[in-house]
Protein backbone atom coordinates (compact mmCIF):
# COMPACT_ATOMS: atom_id res chain seq x y z
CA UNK A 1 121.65 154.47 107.29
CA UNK A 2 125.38 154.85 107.50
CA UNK A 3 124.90 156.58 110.81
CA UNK A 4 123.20 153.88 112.47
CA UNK A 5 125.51 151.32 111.06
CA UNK A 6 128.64 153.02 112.21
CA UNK A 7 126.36 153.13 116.11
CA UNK A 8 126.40 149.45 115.42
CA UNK A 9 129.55 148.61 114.70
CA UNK A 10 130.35 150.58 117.91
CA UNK A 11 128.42 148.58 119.74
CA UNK A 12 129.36 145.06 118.35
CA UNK A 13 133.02 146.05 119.48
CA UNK A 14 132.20 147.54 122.73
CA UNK A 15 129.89 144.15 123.26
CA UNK A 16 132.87 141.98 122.79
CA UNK A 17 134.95 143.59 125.15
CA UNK A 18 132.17 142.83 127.82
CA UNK A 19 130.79 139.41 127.43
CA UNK A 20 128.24 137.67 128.89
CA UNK A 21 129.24 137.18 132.61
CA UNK A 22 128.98 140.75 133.01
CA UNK A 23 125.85 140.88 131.67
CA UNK A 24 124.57 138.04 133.65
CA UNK A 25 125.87 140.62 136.44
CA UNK A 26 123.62 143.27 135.32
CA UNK A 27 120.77 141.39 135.29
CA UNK A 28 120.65 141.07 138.99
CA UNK A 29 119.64 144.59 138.97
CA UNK A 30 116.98 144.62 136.40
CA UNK A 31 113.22 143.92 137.43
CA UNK A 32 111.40 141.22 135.58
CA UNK A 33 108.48 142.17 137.88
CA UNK A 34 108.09 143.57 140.90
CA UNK A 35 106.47 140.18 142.46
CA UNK A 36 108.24 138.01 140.86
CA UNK A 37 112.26 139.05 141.24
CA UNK A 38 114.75 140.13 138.93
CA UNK A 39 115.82 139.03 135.56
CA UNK A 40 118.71 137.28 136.97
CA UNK A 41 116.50 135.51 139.07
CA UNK A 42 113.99 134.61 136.32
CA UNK A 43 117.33 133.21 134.15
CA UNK A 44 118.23 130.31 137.36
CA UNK A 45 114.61 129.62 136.98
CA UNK A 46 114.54 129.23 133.30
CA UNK A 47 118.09 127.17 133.52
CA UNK A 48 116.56 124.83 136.50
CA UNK A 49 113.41 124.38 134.11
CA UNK A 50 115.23 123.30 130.43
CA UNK A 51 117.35 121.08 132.34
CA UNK A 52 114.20 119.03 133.57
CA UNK A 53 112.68 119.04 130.19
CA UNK A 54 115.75 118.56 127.74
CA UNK A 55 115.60 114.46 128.30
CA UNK A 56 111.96 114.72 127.42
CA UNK A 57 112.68 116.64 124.45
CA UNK A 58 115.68 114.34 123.33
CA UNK A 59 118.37 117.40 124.39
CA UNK A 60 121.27 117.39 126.46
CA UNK A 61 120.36 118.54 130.43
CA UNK A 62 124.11 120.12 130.61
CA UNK A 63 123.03 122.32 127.42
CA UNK A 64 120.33 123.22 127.70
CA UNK A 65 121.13 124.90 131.23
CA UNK A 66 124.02 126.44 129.88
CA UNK A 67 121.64 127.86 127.12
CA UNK A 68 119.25 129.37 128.97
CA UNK A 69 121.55 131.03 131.26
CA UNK A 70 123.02 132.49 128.13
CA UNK A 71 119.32 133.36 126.58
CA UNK A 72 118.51 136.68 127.99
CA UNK A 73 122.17 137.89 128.74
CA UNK A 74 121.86 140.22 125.77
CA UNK A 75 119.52 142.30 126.98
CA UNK A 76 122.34 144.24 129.41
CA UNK A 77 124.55 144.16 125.89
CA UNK A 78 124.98 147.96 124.58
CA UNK A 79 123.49 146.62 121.23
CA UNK A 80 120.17 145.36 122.44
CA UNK A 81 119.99 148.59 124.57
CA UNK A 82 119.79 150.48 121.29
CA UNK A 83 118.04 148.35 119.09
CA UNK A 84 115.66 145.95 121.38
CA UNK A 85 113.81 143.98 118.62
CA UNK A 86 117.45 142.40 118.26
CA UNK A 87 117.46 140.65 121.73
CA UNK A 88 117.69 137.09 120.85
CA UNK A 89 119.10 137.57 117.41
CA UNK A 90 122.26 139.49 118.96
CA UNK A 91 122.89 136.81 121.61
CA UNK A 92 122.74 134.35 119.12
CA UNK A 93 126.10 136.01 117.20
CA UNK A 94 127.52 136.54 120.41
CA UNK A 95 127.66 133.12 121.44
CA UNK A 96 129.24 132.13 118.54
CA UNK A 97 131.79 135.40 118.68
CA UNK A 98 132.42 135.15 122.39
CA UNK A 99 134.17 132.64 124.22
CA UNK A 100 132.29 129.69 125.58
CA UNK A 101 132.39 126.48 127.53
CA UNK A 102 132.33 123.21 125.62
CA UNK A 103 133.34 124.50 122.64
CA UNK A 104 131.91 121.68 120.18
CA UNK A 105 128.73 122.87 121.79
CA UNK A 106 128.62 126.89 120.34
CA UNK A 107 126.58 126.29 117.53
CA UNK A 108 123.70 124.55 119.17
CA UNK A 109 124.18 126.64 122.17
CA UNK A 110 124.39 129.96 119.78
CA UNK A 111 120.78 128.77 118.11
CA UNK A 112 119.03 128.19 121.33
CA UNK A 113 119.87 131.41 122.14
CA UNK A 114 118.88 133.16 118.66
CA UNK A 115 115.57 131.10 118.59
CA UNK A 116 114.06 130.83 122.01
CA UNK A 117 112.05 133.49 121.99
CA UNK A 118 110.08 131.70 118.63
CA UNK A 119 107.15 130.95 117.94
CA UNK A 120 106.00 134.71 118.81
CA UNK A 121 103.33 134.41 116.97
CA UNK A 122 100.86 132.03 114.79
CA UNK A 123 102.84 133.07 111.31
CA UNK A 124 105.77 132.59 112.92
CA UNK A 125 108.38 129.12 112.55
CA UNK A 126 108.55 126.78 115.50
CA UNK A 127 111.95 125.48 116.11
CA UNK A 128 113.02 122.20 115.86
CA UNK A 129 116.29 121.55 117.47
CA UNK A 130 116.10 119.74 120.88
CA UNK A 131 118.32 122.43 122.44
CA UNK A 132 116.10 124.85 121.68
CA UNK A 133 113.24 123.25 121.98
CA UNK A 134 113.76 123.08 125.52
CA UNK A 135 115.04 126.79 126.08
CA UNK A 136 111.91 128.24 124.11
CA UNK A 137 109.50 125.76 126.39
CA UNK A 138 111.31 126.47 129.67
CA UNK A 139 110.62 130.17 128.89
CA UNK A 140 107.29 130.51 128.39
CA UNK A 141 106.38 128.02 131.03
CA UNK A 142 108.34 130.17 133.46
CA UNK A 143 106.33 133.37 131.96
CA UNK A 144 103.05 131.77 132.67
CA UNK A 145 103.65 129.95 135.56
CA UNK A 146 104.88 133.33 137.36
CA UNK A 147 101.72 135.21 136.11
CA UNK A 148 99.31 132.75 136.60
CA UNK A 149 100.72 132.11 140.19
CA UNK A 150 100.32 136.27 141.09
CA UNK A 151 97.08 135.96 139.76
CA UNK A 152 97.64 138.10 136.66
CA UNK A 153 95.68 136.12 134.13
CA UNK A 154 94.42 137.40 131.22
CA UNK A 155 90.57 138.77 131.60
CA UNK A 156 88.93 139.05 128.33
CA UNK A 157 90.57 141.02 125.64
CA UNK A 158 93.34 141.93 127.88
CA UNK A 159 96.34 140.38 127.71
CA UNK A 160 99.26 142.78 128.55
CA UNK A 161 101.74 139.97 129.29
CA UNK A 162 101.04 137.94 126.33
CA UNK A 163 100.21 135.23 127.98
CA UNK A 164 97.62 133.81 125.20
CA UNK A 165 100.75 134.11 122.57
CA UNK A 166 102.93 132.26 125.18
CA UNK A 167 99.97 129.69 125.89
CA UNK A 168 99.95 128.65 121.87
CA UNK A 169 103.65 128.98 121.96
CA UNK A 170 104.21 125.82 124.35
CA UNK A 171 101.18 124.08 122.08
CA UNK A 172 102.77 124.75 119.00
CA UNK A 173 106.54 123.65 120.38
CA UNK A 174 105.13 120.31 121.76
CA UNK A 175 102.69 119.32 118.73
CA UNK A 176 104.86 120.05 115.75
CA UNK A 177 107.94 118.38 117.55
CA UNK A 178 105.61 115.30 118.88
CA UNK A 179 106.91 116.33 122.41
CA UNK A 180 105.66 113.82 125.28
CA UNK A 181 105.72 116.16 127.87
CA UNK A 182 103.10 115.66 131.22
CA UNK A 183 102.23 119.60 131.57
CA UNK A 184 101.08 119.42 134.91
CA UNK A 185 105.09 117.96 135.80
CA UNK A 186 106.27 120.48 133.83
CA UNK A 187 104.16 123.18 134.94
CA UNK A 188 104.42 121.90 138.77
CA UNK A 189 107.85 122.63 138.73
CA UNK A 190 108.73 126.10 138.34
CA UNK A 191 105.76 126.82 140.56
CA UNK A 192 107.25 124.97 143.40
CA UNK A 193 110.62 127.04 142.44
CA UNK A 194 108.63 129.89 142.85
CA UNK A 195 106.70 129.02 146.13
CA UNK A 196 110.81 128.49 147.72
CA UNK A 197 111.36 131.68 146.23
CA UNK A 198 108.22 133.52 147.71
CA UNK A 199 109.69 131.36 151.39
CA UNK A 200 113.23 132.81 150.88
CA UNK A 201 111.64 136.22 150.14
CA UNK A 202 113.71 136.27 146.72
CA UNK A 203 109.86 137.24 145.36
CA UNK A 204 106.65 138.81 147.03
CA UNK A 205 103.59 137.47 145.96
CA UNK A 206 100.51 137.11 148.53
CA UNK A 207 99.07 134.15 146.40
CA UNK A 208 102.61 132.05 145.54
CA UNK A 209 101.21 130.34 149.10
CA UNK A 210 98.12 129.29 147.52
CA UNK A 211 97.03 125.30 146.65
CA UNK A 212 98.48 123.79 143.63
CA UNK A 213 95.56 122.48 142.95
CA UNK A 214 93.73 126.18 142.39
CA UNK A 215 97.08 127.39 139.90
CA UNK A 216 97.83 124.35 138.37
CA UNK A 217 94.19 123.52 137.64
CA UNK A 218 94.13 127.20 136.02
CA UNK A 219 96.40 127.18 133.78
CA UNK A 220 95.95 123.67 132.65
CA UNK A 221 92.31 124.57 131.92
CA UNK A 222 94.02 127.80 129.60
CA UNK A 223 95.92 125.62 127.78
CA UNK A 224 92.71 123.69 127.28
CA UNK A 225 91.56 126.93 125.85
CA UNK A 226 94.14 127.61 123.87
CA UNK A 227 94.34 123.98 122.17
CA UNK A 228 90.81 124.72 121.20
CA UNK A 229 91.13 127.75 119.54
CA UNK A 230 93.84 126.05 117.59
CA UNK A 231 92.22 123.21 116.72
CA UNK A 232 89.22 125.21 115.94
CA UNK A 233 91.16 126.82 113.55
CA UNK A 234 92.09 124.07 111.99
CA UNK A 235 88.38 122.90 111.15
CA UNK A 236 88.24 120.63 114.58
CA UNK A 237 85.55 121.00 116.86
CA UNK A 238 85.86 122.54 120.23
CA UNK A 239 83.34 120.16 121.87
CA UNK A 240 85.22 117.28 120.88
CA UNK A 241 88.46 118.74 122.91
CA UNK A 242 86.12 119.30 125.83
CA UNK A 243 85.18 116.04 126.14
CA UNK A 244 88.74 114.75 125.37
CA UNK A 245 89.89 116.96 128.34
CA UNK A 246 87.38 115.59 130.64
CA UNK A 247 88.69 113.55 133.70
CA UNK A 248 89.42 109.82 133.19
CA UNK A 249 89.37 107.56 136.18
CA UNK A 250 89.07 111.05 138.10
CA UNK A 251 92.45 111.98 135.83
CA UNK A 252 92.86 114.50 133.21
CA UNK A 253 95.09 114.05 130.62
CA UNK A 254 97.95 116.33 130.27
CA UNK A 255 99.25 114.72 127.10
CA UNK A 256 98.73 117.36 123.82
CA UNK A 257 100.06 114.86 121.79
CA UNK A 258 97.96 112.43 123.21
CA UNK A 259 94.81 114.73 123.27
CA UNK A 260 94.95 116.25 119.65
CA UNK A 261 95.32 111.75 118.50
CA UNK A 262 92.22 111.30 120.59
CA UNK A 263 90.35 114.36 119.45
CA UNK A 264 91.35 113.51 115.55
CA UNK A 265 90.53 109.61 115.77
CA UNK A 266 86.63 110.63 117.97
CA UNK A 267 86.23 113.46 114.78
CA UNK A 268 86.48 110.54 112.16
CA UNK A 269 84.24 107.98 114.08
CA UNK A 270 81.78 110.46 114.86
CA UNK A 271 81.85 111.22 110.98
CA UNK A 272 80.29 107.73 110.18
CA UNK A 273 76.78 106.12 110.72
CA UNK A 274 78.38 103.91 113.80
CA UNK A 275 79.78 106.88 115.71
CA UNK A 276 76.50 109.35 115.26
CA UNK A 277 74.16 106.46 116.47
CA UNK A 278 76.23 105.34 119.36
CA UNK A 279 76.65 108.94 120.11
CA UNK A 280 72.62 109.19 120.07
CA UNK A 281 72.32 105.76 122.42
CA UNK A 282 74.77 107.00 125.17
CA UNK A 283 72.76 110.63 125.29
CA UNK A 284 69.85 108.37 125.92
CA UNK A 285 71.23 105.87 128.46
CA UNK A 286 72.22 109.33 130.14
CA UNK A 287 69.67 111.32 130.16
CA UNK A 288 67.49 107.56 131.91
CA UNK A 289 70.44 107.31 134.13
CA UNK A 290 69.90 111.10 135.77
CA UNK A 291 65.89 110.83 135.16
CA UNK A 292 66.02 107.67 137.84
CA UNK A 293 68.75 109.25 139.98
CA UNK A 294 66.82 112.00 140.69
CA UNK A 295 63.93 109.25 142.05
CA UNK A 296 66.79 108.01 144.33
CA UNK A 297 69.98 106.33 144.62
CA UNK A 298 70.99 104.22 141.71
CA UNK A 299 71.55 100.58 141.88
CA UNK A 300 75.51 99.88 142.21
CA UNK A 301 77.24 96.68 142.25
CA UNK A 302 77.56 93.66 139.74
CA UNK A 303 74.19 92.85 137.00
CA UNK A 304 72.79 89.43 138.37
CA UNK A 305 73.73 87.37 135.83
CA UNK A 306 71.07 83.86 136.88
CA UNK A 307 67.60 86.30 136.31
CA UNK A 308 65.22 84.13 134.77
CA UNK A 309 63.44 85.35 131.60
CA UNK A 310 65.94 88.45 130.52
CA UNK A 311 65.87 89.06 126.82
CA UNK A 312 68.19 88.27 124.55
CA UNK A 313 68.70 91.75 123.80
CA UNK A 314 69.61 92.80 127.16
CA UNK A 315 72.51 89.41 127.08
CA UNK A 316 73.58 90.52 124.03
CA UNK A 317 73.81 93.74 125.40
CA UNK A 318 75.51 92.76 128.38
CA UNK A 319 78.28 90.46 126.34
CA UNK A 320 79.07 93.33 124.20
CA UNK A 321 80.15 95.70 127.19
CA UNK A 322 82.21 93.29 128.06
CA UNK A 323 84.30 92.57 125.14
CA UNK A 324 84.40 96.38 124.07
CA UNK A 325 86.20 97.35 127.40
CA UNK A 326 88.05 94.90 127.09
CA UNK A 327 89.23 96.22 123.05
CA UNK A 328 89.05 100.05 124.15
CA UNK A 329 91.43 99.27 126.91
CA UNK A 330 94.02 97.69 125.31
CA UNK A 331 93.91 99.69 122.39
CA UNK A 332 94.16 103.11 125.13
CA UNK A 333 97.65 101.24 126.26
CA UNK A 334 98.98 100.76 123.35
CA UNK A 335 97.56 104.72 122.02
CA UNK A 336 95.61 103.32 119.05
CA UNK A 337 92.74 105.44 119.45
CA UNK A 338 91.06 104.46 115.88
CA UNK A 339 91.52 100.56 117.49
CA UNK A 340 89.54 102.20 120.58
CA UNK A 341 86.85 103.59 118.15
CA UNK A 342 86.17 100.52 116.49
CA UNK A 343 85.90 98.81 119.37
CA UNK A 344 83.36 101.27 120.79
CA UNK A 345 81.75 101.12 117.62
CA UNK A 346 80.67 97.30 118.13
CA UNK A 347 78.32 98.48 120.84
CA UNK A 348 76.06 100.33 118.73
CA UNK A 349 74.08 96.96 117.67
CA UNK A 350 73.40 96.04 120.61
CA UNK A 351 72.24 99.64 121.93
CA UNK A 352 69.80 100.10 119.39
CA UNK A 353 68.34 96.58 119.69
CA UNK A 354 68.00 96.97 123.60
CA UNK A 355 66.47 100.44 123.71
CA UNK A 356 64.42 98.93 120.61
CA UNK A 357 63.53 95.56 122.46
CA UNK A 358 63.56 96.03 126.20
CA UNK A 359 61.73 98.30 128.79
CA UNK A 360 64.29 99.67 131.15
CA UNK A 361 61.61 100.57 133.69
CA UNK A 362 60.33 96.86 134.54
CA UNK A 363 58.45 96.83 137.37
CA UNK A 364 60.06 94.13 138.77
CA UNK A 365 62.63 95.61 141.08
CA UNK A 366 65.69 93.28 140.25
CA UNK A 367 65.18 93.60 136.24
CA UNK A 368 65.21 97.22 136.73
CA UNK A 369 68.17 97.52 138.83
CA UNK A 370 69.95 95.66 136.36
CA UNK A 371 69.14 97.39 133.08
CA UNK A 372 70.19 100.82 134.99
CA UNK A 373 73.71 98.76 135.72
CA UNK A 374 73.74 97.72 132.47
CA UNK A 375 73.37 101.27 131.00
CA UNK A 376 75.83 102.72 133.94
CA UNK A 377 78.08 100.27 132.15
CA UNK A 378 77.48 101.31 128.61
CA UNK A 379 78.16 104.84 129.76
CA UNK A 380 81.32 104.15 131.59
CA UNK A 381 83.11 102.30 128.75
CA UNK A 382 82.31 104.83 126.63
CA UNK A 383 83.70 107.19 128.88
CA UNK A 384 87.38 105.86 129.01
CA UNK A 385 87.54 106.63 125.57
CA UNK A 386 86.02 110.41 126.12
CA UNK A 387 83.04 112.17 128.17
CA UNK A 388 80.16 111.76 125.20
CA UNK A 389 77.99 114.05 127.16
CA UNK A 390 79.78 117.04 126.20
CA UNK A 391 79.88 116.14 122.51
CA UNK A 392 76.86 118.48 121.09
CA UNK A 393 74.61 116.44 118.27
């Protein structure tokens, strides 16, 4: 023990006669991979990436660039060549040992460093401080964008870039700090930094060419994993994050924040009598919607509103739609999702008593096309709130 202590001390002082400019140097000539360009290279990315997200994450832009080109510096120090599971930890003391700029800065700056590598695993802490909150997501978001982008995803139980870890990482960094972060912004940029890198020939990749659409669309759908498994873990069921995920208005949300509030406030209403039955009425306004679309085209357009002799179920029916998309939507603006439940919940009257009271399939052509509208609209305002259909029960 006093051996390796003494090889430590050794290297501590030979460390602070170096400093982190020439290990920034060194870098240059170290391979991060041999598609995606050199640790130095990786570093501008990282810096270029934590200074978009540090105003999202309530951090200073300045900082946080400054940390992240400090964050992997220690990896050319003499101490981290000896004793690797230090890298992080080491660069921490040596930002506080080592000169810096902004001095009133070196504590922050010296944590960031220390803790950007965390959480590296599901026992592990999540950190907490803006700084290094946006160090720690800039990182991993660089890892995965770069893999993801040379089509090195992980296939099955292999994973030899730790790409899952890094996934639940970013999750667990934006949940437990409440981060409002859009991941496809977030996750756009470093791939465009990468496609100018691939043009520049800084990185050679055959598929950092390829549409956005096919990478981004990728890895959003592993996060969607990933947030499942988590969830899932947490008692929460996966179906409910499916249909969560599903496309809005033709738009997926990219909120977690957002999606783990909508997946908690559709667990509770589908946990009482309202949500189970309503749940049961939409399946069956679906599965009549695709039984007659298969006959032909379905009716589109505005219900008539002047038919003579329509039930009072069907009005009822028709009233209700209308006043719960007008509650679900303004409770979606203002992100009250249980105020979005309830007002779905209002509809499940007025389902039962017009699948109870009124024959969908009138043969008169005009009531028909209606009650399919009518149904197309129950459907629809149900599916602002989520996609019901992929809710198993």
């Amino acid at each position: 023990l006093s051996a390796r202590l003494d090889d430590a001390r050794f290297f501590w002082d030979e460390d602070l006669k170096t400093g982190f400019d020439v290990w920034a140097r060194k870098l240059e000539g170290v391979t991060f991979h041999a598609k995606l360009g050199t640790l130095a290279e990786r570093v501008e990315r990282i810096a270029a990436l934590a200074r978009e997200i540090a105003p999202l994450v309530g951090a200073d832009p300045d900082q946080a660039e400054q940390a992240a080109r400090l964050a992997k510096a220690d990896l050319a120090s003499a101490m981290v060549g000896e004793f690797p599971e230090l890298q992080g930890v080491m660069g921490g003391y040596y930002a506080r040992a080592l000169p810096l700029e902004g001095e009133g800065r070196r504590n922050a700056i010296a944590d960031a460093v220390r803790d950007h590598y965390k959480p590296q695993g599901p026992a592990d802490s999540v950190p907490t401080a803006p700084l290094t909150v946006a160090v720690a997501l800039a990182d991993k978001l660089d890892t995965l964008v770069g893999f993801f982008a040379i089509d090195e995803k992980p296939t099955g139980s292999k994973d030899p870039f730790a790409l899952r870890r890094a996934a639940l990482g970013v999750i667990r960094l934006i949940l437990e700090n409440t981060a409002r972060l859009p991941l496809s912004r977030v996750v756009r940029e470093p791939l465009d930094r990468l496609q100018q890198a691939w043009r520049d020939g800084a990185v050679r990749a055959e598929r950092l060419d390829a549409d956005w659409v096919s990478v981004g669309g990728d890895l959003l759908a592993f996060f969607a994993d990933r947030l499942k498994v988590l969830l899932r873990d947490q008692g929460k069921r996966h179906d409910l994050v499916d249909a969560v995920f599903a496309p809005i208005d033709g738009k997926a949300d990219d909120d977690l924040v957002r999606i783990v509030r909508r997946v908690e406030a559709l667990d509770a209403f589908l946990a009482t009598d309202d949500g189970a039955n309503l749940l049961a009425g939409n399946k069956r306004a679906a599965n009549i919607l695709r039984a007659e679309a298969k006959k032909g085209p379905l009716p589109t357009g505005e219900r008539q509103t002047d038919l003579a002799g329509e039930p009072a179920a069907e009005t009822a029916l028709a009233q209700a739609v209308i006043a719960a998309r007008a509650g679900v939507d303004a409770a979606l603006a203002a992100e009250d999702f249980a105020a979005a439940m309830t007002a779905l919940s209002r509809l499940r009257g007025p389902v039962d008593t017009f699948f109870t009271d009124v024959m969908v399939n009138s043969d008169v052509p005009e009531e028909r096309a209606n009650r399919l509208k009518l149904l197309g609209q129950v459907r629809d305002v149900m599916g602002r709130v989520a996609d019901f259909g992929m809710i198993a029960g």
